[in-house]
N, C-alpha and C. Protein backbone atom coordinates (compact mmCIF):
# COMPACT_ATOMS: atom_id res chain seq x y z
N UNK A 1 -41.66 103.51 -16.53
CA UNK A 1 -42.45 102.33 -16.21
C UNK A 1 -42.15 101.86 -14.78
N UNK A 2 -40.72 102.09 -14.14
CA UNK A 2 -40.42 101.53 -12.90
C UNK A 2 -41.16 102.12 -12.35
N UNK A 3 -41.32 103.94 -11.83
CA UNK A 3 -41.89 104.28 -11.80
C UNK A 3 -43.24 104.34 -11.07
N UNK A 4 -44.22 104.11 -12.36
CA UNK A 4 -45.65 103.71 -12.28
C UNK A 4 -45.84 102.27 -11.62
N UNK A 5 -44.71 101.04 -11.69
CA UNK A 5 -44.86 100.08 -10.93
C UNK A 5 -44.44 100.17 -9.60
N UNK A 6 -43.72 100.89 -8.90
CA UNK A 6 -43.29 101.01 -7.62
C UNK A 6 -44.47 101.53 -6.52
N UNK A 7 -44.76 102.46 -7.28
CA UNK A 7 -46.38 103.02 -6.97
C UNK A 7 -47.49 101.92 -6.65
N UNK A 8 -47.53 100.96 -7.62
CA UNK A 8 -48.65 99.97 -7.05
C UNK A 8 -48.53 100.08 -5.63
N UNK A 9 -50.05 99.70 -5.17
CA UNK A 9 -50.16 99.57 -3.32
C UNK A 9 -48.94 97.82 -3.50
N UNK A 10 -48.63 97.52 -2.57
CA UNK A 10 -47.50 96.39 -2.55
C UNK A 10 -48.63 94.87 -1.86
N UNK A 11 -48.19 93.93 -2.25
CA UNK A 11 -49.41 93.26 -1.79
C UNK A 11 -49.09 92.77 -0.08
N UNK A 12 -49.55 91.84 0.46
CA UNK A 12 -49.40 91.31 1.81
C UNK A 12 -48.03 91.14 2.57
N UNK A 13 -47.56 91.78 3.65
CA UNK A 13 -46.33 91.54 4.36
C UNK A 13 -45.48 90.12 4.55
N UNK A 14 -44.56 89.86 3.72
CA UNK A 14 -43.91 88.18 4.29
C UNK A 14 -43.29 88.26 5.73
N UNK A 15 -43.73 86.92 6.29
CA UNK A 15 -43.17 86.62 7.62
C UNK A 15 -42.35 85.73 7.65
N UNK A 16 -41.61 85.32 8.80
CA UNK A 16 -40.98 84.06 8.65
C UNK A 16 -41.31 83.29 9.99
N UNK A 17 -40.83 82.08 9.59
CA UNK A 17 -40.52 81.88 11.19
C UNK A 17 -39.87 80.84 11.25
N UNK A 18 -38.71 80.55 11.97
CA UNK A 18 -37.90 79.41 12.18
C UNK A 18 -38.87 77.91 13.06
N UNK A 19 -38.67 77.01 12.44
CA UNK A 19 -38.58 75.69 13.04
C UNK A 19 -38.22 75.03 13.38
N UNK A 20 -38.70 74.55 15.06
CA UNK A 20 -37.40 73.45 15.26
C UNK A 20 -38.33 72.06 15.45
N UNK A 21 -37.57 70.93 14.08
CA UNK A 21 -38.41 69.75 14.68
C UNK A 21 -37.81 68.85 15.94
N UNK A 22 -38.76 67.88 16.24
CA UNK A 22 -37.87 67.03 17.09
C UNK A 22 -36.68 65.98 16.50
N UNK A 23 -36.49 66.16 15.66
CA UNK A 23 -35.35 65.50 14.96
C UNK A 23 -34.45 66.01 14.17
N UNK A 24 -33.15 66.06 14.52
CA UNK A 24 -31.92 66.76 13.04
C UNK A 24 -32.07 66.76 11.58
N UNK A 25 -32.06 67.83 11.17
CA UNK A 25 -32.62 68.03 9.70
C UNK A 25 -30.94 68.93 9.49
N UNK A 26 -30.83 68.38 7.63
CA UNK A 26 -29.36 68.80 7.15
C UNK A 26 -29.15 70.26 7.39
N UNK A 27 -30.68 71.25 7.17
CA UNK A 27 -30.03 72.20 7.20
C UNK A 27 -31.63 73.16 8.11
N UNK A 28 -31.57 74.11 8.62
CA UNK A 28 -32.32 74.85 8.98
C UNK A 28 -33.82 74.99 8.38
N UNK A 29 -34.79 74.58 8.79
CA UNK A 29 -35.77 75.12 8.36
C UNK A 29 -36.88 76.53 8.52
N UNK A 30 -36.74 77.06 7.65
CA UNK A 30 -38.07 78.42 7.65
C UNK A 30 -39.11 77.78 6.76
N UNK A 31 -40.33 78.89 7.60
CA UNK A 31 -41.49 78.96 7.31
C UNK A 31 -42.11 80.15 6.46
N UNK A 32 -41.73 80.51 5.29
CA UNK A 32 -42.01 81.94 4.96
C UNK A 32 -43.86 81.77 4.76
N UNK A 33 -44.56 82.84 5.08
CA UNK A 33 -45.73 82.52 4.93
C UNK A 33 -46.62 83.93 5.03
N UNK A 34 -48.25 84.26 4.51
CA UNK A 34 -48.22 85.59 4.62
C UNK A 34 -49.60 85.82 5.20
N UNK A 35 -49.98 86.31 6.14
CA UNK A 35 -50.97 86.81 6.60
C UNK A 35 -52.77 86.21 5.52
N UNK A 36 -53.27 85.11 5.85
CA UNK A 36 -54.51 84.94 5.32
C UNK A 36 -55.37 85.50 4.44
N UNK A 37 -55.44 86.03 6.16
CA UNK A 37 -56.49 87.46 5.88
C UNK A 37 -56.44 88.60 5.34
N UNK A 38 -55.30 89.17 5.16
CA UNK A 38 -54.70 89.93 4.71
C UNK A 38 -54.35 89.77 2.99
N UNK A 39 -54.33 88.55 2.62
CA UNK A 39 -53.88 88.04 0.69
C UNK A 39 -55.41 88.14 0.75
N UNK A 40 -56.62 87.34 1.45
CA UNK A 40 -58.17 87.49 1.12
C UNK A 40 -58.54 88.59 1.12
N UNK A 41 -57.90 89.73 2.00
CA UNK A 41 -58.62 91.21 1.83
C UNK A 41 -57.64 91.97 0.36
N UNK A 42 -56.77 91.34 0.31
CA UNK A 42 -55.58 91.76 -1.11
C UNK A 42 -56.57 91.24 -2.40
N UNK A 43 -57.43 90.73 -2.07
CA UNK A 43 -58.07 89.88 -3.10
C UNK A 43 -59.35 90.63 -3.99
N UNK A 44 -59.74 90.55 -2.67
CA UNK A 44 -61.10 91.79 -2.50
C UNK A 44 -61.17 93.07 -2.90
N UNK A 45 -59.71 93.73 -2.63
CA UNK A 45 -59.30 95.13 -3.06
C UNK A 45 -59.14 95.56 -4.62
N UNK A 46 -58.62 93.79 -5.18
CA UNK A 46 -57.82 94.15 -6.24
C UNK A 46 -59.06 94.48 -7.82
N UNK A 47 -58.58 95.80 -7.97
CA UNK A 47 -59.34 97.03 -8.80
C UNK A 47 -60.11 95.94 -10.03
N UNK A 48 -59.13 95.21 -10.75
CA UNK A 48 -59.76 94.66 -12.02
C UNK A 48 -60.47 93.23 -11.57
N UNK A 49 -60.40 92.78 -10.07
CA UNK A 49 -61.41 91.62 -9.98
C UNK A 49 -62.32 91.96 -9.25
N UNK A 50 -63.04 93.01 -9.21
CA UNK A 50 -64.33 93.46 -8.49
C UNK A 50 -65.12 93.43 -9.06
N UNK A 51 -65.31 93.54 -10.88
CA UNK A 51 -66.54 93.30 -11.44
C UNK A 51 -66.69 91.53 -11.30
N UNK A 52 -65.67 90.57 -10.82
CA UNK A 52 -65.85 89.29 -11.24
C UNK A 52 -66.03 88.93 -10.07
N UNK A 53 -66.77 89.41 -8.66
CA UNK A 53 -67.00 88.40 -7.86
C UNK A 53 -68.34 88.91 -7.62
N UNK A 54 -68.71 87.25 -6.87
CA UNK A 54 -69.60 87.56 -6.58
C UNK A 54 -70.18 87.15 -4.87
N UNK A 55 -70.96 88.03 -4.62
CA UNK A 55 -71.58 87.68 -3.00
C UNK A 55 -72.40 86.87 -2.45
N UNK A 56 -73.47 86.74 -3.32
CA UNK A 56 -74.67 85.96 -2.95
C UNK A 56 -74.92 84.85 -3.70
N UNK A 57 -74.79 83.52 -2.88
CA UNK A 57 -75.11 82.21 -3.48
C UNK A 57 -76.54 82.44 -4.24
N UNK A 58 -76.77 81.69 -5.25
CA UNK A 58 -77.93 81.84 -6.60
C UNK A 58 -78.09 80.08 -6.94
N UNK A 59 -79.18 79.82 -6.89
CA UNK A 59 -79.27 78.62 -7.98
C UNK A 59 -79.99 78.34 -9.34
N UNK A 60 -79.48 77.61 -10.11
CA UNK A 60 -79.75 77.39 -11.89
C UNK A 60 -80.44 76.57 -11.65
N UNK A 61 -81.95 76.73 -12.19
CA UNK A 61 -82.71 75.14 -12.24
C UNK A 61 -83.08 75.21 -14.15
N UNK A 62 -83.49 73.75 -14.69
CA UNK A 62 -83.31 73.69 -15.80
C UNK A 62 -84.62 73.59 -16.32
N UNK A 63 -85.84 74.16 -15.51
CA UNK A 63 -86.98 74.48 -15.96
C UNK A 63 -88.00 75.54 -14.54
N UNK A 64 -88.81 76.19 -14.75
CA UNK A 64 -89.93 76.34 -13.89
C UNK A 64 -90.67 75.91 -12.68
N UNK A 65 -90.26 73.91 -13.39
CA UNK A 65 -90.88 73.64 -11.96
C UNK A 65 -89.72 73.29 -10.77
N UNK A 66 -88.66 73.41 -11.03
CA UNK A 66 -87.56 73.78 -10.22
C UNK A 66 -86.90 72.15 -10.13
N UNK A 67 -86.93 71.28 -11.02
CA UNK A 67 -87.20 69.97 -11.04
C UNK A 67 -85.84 69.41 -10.77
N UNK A 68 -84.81 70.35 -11.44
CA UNK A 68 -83.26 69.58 -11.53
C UNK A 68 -82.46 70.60 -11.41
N UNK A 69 -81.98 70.79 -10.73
CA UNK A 69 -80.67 72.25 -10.39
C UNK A 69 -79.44 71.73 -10.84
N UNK A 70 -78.99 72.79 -11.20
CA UNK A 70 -77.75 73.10 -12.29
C UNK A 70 -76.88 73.90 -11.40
N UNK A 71 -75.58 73.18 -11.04
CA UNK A 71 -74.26 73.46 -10.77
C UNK A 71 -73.36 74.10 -11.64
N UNK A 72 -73.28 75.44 -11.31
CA UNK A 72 -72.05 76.00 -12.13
C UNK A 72 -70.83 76.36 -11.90
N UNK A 73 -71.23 76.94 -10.24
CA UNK A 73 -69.70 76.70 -9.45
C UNK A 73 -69.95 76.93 -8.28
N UNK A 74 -69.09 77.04 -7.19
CA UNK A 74 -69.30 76.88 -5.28
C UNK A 74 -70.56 78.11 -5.18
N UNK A 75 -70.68 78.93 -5.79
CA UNK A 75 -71.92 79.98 -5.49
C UNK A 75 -73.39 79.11 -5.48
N UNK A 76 -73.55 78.33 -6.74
CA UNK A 76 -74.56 77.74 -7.08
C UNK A 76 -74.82 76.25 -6.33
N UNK A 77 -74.10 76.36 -5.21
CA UNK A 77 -74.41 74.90 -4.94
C UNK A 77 -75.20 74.97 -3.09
N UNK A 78 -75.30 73.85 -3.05
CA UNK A 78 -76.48 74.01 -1.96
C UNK A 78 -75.56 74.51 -1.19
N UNK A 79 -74.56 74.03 -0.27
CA UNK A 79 -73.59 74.66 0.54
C UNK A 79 -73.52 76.32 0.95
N UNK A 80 -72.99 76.97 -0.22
CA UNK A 80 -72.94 78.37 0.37
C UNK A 80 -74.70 78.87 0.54
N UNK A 81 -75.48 78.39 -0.09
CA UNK A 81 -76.88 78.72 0.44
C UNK A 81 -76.93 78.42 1.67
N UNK A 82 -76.69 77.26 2.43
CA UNK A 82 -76.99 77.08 3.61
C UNK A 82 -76.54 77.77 4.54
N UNK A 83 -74.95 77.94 3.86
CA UNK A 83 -74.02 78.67 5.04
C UNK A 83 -74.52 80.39 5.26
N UNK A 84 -75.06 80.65 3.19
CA UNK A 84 -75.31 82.59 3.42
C UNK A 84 -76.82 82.59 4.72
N UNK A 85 -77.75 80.81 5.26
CA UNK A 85 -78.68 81.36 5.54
C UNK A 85 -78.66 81.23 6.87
N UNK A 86 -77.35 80.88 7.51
CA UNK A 86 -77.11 80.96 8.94
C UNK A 86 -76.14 82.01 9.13
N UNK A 87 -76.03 83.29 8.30
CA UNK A 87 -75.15 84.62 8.96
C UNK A 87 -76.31 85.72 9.10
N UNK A 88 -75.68 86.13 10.01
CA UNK A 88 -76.60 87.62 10.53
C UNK A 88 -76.87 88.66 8.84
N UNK A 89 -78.02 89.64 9.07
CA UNK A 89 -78.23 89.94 7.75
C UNK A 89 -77.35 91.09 7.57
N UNK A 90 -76.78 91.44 6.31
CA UNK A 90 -75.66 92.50 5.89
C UNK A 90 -73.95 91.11 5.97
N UNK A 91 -74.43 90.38 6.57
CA UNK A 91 -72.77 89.33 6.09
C UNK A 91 -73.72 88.46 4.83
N UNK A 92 -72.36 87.79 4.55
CA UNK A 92 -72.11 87.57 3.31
C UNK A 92 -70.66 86.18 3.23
N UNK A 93 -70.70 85.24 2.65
CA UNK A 93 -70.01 84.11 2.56
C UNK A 93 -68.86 84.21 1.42
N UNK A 94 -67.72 83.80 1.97
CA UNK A 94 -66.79 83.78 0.95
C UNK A 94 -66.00 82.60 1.00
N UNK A 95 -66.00 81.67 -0.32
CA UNK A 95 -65.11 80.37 -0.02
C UNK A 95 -63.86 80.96 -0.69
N UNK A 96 -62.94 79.98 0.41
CA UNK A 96 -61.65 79.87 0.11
C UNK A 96 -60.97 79.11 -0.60
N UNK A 97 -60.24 78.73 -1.75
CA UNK A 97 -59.39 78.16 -2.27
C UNK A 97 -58.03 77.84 -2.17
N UNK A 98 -57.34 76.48 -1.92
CA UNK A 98 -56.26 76.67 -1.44
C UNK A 98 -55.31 75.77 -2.38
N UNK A 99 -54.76 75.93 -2.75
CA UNK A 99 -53.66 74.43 -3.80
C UNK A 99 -51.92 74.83 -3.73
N UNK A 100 -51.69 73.76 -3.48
CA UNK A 100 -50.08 73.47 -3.87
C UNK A 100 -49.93 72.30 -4.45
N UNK A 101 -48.68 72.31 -4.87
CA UNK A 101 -47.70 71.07 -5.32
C UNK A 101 -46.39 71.74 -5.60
N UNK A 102 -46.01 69.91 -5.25
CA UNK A 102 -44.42 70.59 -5.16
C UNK A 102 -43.60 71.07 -6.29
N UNK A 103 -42.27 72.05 -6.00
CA UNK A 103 -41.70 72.73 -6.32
C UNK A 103 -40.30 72.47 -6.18
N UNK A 104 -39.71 72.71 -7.09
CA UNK A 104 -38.06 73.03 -7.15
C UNK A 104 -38.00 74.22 -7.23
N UNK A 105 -37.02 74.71 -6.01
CA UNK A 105 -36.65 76.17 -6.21
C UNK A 105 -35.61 76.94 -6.11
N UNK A 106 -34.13 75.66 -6.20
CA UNK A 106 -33.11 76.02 -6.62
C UNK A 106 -32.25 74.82 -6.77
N UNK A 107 -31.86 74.72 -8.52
CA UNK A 107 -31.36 73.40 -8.62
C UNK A 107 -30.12 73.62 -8.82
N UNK A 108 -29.37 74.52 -8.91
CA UNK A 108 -28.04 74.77 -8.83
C UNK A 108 -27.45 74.73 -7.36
N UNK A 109 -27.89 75.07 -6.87
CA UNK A 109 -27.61 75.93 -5.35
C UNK A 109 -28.25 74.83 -4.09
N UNK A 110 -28.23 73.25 -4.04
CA UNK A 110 -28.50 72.74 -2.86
C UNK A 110 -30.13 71.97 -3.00
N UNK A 111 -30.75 72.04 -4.56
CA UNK A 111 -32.08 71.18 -5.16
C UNK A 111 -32.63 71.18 -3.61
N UNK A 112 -33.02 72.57 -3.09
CA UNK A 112 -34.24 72.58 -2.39
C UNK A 112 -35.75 72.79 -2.90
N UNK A 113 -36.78 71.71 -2.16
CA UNK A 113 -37.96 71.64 -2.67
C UNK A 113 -39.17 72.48 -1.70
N UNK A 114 -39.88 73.02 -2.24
CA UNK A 114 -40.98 73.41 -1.28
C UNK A 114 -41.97 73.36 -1.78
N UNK A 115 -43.17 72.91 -1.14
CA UNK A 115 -44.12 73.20 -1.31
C UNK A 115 -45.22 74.54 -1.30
N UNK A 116 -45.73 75.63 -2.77
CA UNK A 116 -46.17 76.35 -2.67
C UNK A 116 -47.70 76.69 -2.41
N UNK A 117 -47.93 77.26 -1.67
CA UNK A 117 -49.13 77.54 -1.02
C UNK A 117 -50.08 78.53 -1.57
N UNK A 118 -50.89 78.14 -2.43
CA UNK A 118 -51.65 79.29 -3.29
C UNK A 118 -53.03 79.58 -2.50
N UNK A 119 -53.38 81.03 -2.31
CA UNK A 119 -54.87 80.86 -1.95
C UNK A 119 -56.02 81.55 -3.29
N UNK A 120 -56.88 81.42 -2.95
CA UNK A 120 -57.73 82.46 -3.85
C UNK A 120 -59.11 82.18 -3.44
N UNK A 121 -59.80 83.03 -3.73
CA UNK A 121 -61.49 83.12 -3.50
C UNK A 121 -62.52 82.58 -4.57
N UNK A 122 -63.49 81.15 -3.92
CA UNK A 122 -64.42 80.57 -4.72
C UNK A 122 -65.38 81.65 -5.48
N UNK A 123 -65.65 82.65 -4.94
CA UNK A 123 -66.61 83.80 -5.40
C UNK A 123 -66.32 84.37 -6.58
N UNK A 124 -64.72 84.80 -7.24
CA UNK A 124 -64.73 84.91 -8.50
C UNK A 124 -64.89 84.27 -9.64
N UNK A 125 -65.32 84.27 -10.35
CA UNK A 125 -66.55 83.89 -11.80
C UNK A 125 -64.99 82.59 -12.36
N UNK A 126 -65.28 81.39 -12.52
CA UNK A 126 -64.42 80.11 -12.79
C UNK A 126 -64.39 81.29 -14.55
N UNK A 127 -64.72 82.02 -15.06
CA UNK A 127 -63.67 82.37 -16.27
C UNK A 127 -62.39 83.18 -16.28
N UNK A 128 -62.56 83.84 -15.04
CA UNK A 128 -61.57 84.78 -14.44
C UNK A 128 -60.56 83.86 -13.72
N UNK A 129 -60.70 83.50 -12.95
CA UNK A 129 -59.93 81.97 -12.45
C UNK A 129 -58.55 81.39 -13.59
N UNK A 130 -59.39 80.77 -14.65
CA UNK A 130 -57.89 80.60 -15.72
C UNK A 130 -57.11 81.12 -16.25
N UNK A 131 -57.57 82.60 -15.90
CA UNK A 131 -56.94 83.85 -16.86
C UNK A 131 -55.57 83.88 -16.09
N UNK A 132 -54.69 83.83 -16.52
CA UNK A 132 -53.16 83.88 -15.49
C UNK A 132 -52.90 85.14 -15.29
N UNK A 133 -53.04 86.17 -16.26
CA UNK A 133 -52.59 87.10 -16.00
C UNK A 133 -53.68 88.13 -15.26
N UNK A 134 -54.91 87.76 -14.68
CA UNK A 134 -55.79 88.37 -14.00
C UNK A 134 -55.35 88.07 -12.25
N UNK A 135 -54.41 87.51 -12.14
CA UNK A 135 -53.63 87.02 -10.93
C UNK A 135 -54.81 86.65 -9.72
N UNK A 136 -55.18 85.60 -9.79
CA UNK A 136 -56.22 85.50 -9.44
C UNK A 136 -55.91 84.39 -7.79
N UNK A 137 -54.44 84.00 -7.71
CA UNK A 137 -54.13 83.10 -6.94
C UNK A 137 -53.08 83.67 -6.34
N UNK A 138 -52.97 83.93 -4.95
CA UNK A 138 -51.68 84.97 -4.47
C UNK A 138 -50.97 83.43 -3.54
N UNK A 139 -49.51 83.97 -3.64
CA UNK A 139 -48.66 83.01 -2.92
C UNK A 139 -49.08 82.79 -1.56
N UNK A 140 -49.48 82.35 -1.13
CA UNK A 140 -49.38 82.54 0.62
C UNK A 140 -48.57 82.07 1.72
N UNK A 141 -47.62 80.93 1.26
CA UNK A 141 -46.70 80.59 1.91
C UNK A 141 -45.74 79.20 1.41
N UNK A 142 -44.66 78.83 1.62
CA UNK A 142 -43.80 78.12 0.85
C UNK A 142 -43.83 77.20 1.71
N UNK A 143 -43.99 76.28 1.96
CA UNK A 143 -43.82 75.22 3.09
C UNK A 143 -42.68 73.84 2.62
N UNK A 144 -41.55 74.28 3.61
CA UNK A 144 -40.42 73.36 3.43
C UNK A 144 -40.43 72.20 3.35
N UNK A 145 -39.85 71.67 3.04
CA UNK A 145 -39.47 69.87 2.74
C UNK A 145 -38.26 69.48 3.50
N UNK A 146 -38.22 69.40 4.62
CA UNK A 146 -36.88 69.31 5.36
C UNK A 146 -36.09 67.79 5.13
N UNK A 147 -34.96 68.03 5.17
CA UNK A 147 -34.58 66.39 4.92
C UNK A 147 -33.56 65.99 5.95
N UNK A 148 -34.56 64.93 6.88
CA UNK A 148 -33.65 64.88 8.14
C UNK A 148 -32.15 63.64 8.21
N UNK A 149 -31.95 64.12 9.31
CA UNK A 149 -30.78 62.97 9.86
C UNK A 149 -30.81 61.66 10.59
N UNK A 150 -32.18 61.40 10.73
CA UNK A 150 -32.38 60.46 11.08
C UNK A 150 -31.98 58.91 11.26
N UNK A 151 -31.65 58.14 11.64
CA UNK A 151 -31.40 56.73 10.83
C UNK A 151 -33.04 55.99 9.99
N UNK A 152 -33.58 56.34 11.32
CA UNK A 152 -34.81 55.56 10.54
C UNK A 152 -35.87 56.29 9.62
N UNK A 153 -36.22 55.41 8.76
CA UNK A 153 -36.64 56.53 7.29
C UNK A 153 -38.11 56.41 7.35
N UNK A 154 -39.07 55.94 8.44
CA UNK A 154 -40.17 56.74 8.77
C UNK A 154 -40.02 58.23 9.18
N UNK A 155 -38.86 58.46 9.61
CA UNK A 155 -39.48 59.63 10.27
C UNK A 155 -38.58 60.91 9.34
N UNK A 156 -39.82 61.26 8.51
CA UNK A 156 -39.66 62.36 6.91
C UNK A 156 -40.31 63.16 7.13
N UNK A 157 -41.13 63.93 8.48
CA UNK A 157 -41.97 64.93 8.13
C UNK A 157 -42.25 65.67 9.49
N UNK A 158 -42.52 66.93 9.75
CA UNK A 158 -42.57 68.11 10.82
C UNK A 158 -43.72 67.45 11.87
């Protein structure tokens, strides 16, 4: 089984990068974080979510005479229509999804917090989306919580 998992293609390269704010923080801050474009083209590639996306904005109306349009998700809404009708022909629109909240990510070892950075693509079908194990949301970067030295306690943030 190791094996057959080592083999998977590996997903997007982590980077880092050190920060320096203008103010003393207890301990060093990094930026681990991973190439955009690169988790969106990881996205695109990945074998079992290609039947679930989709390319071309569509709209639901709830009769013939086109009277009341029906929202089902970012494909169906006026937006990506507008946006698919200002690209050259052969492109194609893809929304992005982005969410975090914070995180504990080591409470033995110094209760550092970060904030995780999820991306994923509006284009796959909202049933594929909840499925957890269809991995539908790739990490994209951890963004620190630095805790400075400051005296004065406005100043909490990069």
């Amino acid at each position: 089984l190791q094996v057959h998992a080592e083999s998977l293609p590996g997903g997007p390269p982590w980077l880092c990068e050190h920060m320096k704010p203008d103010y003393p923080t207890r301990q060093s801050i990094h930026l681990f974080y991973r190439p955009a474009l690169k988790c969106l083209q990881s996205l695109l590639s990945h074998p079992l979510l290609a039947p679930h996306i989709s390319f071309v904005p569509w709209k639901v109306w709830t009769s013939a005479a086109h009277v009341c349009h029906t929202y089902e998700d970012w494909l169906s809404g006026d937006r990506a229509s507008a946006i698919q009708d200002k690209l050259p022909k052969g492109g194609t629109v893809l929304g992005v999804i982005l969410s975090s909240d914070k995180m504990n990510i080591s409470v033995m070892s110094g209760n550092r917090m970060v904030y995780p950075l999820l991306i994923s693509l509006a284009n796959i079908t909202p049933e594929i989306h909840s499925e957890i194990s269809m991995h539908t949301y790739l990490l994209l970067a951890l963004l620190p919580i630095p805790k400075f030295l400051h005296k004065d306690t406005h100043i909490r943030s990069l």
